[in-house]
N, C-alpha and C. Protein backbone atom coordinates (compact mmCIF):
# COMPACT_ATOMS: atom_id res chain seq x y z
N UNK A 1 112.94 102.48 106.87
CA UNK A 1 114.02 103.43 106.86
C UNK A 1 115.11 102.99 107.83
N UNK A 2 114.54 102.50 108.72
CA UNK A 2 115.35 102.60 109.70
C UNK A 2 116.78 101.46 109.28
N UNK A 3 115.90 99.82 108.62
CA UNK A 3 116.67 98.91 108.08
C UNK A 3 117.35 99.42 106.74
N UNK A 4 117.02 100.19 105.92
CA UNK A 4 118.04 100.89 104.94
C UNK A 4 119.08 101.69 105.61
N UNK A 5 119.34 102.31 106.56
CA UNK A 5 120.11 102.70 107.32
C UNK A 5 121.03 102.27 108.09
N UNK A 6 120.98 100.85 107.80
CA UNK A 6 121.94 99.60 108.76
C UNK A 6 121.61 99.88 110.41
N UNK A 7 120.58 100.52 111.02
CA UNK A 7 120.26 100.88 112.14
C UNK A 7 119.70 99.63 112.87
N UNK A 8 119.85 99.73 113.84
CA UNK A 8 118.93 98.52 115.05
C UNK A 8 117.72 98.98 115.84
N UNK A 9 116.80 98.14 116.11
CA UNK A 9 116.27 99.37 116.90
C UNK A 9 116.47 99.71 118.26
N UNK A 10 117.16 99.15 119.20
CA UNK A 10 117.63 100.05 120.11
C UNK A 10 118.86 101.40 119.54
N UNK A 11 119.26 101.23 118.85
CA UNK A 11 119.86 102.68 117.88
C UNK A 11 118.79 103.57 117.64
N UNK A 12 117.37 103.28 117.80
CA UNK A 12 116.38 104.39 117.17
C UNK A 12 116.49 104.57 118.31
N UNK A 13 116.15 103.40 119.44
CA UNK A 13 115.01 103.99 120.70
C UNK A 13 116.46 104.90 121.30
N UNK A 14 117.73 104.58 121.64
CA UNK A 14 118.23 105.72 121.80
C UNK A 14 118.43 106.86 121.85
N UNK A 15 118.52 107.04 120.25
CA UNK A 15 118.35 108.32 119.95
C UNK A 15 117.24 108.89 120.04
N UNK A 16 115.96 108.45 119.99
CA UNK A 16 114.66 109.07 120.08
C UNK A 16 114.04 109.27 121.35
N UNK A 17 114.60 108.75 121.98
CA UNK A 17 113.78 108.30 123.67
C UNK A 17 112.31 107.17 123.65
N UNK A 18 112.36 106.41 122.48
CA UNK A 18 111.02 105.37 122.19
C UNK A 18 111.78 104.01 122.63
N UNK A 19 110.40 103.48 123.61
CA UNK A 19 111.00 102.17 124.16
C UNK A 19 111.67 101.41 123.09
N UNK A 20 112.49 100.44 122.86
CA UNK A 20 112.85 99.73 121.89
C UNK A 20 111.94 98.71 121.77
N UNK A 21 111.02 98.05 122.78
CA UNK A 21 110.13 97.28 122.48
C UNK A 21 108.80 97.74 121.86
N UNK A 22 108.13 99.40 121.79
CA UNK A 22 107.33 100.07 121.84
C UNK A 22 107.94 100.21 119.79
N UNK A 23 109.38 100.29 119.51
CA UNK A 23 109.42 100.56 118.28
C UNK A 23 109.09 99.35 117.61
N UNK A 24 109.08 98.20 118.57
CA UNK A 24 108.87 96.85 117.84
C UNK A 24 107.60 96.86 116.95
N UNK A 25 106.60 97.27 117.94
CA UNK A 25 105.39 96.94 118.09
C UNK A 25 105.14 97.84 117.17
N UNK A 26 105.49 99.30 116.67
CA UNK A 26 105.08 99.97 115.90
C UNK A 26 105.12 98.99 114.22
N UNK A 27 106.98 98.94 114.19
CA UNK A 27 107.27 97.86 112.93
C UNK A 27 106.09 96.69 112.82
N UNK A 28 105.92 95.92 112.97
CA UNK A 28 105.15 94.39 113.47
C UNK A 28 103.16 94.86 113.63
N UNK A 29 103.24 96.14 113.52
CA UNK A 29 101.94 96.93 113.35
C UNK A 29 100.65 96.73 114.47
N UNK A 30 101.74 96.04 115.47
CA UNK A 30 100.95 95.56 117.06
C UNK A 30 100.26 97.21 117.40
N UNK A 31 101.13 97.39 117.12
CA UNK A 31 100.38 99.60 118.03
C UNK A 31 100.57 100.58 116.66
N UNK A 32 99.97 101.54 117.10
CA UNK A 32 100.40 102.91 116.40
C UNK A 32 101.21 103.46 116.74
N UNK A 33 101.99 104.42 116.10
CA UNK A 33 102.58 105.23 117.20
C UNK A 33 101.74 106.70 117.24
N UNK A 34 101.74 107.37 118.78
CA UNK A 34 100.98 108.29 118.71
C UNK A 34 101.60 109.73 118.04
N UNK A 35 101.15 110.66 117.97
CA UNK A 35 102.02 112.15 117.48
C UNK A 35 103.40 112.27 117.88
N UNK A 36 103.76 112.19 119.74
CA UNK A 36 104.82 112.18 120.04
C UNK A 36 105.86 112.12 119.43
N UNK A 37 105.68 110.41 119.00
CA UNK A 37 106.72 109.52 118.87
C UNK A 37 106.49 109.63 116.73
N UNK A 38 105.58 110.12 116.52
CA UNK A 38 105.90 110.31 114.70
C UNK A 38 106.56 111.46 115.00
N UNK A 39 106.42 112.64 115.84
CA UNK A 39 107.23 113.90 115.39
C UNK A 39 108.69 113.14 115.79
N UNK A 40 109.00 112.69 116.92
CA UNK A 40 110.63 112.22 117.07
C UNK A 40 110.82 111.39 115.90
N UNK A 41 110.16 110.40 115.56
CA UNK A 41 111.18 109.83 114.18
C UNK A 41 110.86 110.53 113.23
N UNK A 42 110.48 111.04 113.00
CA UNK A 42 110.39 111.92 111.34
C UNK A 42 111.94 112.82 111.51
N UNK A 43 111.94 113.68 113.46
CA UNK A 43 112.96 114.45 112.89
C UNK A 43 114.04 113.39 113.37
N UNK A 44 113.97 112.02 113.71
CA UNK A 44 115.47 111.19 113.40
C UNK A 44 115.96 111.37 112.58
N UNK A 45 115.06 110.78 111.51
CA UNK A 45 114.93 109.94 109.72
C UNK A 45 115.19 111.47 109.07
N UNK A 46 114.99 112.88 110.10
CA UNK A 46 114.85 113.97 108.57
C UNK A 46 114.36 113.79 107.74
N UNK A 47 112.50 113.59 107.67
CA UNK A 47 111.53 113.32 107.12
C UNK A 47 110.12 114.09 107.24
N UNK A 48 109.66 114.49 106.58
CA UNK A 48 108.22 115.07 107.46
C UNK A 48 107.72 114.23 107.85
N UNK A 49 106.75 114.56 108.72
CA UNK A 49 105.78 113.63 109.63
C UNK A 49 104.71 113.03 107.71
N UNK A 50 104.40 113.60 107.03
CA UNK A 50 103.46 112.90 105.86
C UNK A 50 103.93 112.37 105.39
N UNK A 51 105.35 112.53 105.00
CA UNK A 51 106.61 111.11 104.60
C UNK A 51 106.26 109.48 105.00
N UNK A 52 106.43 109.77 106.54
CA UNK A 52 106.27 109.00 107.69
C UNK A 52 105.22 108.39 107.96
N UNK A 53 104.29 108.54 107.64
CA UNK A 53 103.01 108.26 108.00
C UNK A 53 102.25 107.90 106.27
N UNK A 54 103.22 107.92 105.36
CA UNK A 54 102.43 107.31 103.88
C UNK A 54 101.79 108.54 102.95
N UNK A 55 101.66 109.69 103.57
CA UNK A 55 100.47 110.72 102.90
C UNK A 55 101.23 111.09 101.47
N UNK A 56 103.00 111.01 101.83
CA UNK A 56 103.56 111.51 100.65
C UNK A 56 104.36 110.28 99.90
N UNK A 57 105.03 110.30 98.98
CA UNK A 57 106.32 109.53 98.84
C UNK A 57 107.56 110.50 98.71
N UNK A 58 107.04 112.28 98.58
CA UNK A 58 108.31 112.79 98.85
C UNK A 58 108.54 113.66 99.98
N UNK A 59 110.14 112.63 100.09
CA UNK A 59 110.55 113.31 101.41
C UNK A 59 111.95 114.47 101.38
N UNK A 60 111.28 115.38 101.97
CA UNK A 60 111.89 116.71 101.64
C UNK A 60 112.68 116.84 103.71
N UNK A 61 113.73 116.91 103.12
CA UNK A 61 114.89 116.88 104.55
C UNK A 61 115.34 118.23 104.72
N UNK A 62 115.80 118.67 104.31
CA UNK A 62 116.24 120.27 104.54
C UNK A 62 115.42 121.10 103.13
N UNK A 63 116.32 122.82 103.09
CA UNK A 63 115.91 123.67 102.41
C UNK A 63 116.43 122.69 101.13
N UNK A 64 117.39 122.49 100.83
CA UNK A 64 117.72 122.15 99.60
C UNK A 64 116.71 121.31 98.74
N UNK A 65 116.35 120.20 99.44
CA UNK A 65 115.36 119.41 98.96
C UNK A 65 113.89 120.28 98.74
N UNK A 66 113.75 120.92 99.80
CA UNK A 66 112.41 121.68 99.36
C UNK A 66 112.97 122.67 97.97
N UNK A 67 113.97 123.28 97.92
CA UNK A 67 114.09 124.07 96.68
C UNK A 67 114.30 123.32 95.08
N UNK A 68 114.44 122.00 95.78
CA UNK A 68 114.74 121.00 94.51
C UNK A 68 113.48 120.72 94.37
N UNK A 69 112.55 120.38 94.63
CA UNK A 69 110.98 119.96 95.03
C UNK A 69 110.43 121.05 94.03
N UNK A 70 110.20 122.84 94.56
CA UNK A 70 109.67 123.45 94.36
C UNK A 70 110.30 123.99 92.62
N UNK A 71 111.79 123.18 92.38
CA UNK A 71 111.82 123.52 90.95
C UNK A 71 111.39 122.34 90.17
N UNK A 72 111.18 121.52 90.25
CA UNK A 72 110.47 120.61 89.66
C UNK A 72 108.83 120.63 89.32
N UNK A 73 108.47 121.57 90.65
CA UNK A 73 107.12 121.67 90.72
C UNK A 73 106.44 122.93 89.43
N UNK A 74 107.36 123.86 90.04
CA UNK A 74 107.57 124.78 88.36
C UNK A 74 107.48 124.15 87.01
N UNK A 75 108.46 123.60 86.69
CA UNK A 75 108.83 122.47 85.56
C UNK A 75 107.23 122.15 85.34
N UNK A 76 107.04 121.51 86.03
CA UNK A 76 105.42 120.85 85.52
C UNK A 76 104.30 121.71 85.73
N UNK A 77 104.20 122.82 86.08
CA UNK A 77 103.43 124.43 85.48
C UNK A 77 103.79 124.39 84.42
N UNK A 78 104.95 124.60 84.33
CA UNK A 78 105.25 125.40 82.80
C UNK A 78 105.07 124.66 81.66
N UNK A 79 104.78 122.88 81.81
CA UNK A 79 104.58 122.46 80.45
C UNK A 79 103.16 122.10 80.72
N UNK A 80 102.06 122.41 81.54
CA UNK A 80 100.34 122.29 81.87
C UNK A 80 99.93 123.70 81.11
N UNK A 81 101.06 124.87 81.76
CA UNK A 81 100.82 126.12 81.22
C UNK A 81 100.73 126.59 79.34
N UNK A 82 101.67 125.66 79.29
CA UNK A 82 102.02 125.92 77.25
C UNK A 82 100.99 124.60 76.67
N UNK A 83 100.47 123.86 77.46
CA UNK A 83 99.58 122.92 76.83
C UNK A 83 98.50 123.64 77.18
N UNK A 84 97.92 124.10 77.69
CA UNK A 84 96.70 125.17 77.84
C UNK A 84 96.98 126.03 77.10
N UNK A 85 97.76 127.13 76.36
CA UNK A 85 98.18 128.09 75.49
C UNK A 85 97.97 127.75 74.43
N UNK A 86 98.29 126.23 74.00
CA UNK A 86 98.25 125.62 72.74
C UNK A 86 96.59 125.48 72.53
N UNK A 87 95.65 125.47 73.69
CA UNK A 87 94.17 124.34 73.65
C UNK A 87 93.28 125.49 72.91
């Protein structure tokens, strides 16, 4: 994310308060990063922490996205729902 963003990483560790060598090591997969430092970049990136960490591929940034999310999620009820109606 951070390189789709044209960002550096002393531009993260700035803004986040994470050593810039400590973000190295995260990238380069030398360390983990602990809770701390996933809750600060998730809310850099405006990402959830499960975004961030792989659990999801969708990343929901504000209300809008969650209301875009949750109509889509509908959408695919409603055609599980009329294929069960049909069975």
């Amino acid at each position: 994310m951070r390189e789709d963003r044209d960002l550096r990483q002393v531009d993260v560790a700035q803004a986040t308060g994470i050593d810039q060598k400590t973000l190295s090591n995260y990238e380069t997969g030398r360390t983990n990063p602990d809770s701390y430092a996933i809750v600060r970049l998730a809310e850099f990136f405006g990402v959830s922490c499960d975004y961030l960490l792989g659990v999801t591929d969708r990343s929901i940034r504000d209300a809008e996205d969650a209301l875009r999310e949750l109509e889509e999620i509908k959408g695919r009820i409603a055609v599980v729902e009329r294929f069960l109606k049909r069975g």
